[in-house]
Protein backbone atom coordinates (compact mmCIF):
# COMPACT_ATOMS: atom_id res chain seq x y z
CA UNK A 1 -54.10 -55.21 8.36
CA UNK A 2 -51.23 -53.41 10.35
CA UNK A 3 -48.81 -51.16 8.38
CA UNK A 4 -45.80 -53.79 9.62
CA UNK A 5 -47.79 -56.54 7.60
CA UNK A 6 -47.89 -53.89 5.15
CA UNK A 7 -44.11 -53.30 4.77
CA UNK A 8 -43.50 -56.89 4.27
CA UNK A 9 -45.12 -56.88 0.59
CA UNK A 10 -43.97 -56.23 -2.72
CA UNK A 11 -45.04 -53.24 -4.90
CA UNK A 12 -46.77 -55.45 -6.95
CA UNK A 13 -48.56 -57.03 -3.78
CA UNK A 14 -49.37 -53.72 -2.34
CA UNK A 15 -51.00 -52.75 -5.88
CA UNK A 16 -53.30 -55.61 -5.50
CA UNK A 17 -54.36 -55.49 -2.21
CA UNK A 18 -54.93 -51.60 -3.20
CA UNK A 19 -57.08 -52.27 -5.76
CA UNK A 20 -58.59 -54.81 -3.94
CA UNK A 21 -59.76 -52.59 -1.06
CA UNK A 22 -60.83 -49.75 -3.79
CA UNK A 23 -63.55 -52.43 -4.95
CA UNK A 24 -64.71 -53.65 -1.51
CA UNK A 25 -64.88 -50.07 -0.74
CA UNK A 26 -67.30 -49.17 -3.77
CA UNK A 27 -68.85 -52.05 -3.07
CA UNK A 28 -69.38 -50.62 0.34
CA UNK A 29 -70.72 -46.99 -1.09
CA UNK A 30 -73.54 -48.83 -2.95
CA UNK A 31 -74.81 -50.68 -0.08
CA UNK A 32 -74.69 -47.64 1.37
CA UNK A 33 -76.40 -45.78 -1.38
CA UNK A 34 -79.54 -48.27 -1.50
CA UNK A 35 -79.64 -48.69 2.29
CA UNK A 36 -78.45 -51.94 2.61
CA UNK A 37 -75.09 -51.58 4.47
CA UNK A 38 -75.57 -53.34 8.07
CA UNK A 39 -72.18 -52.07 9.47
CA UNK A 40 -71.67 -48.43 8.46
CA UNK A 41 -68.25 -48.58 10.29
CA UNK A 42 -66.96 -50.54 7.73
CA UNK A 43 -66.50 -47.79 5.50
CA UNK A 44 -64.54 -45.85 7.89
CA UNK A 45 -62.50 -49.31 7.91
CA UNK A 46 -61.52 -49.45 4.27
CA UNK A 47 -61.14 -45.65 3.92
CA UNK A 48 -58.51 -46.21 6.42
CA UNK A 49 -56.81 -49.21 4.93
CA UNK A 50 -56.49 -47.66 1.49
CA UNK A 51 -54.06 -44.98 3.18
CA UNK A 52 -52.48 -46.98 5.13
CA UNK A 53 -51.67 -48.95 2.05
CA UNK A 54 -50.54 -45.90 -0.40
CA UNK A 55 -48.53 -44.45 2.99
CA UNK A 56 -46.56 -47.66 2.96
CA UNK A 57 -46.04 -47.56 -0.95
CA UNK A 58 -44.87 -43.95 -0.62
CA UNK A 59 -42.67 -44.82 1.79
CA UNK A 60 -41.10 -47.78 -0.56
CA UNK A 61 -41.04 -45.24 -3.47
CA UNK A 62 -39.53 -42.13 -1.24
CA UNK A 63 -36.75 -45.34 -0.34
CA UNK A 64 -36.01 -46.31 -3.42
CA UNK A 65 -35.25 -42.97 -4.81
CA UNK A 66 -32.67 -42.05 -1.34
């Protein structure tokens, strides 16, 4: 998921994908927890989606306000 995807969503969109990637990525911390997670590098991979998606949403917000 590349931030340029990214831009091309709504705030609404962007708030589901969000909370989409919050649950894969608890999902993720209780594999992790009971030792079950095969790819520990996806963790590192959601961690990093989740701020690429609330950079892009600050970026819409900080626009909408100029």
């Amino acid at each position: 998921m590349n931030a340029s995807d990214l831009r091309q969503k709504s705030a609404d969109e962007l708030q589901e994908t969000l909370i989409e990637l919050r649950k894969e990525q608890f999902n993720l911390r209780m594999q992790k927890g009971t030792g079950q997670l095969s790819r520990p590098s996806e963790v590192n991979r959601v961690r990093k989606a989740i701020a690429r998606v609330k950079t892009v949403m600050n970026e819409k917000r900080a626009g909408d306000e100029k």
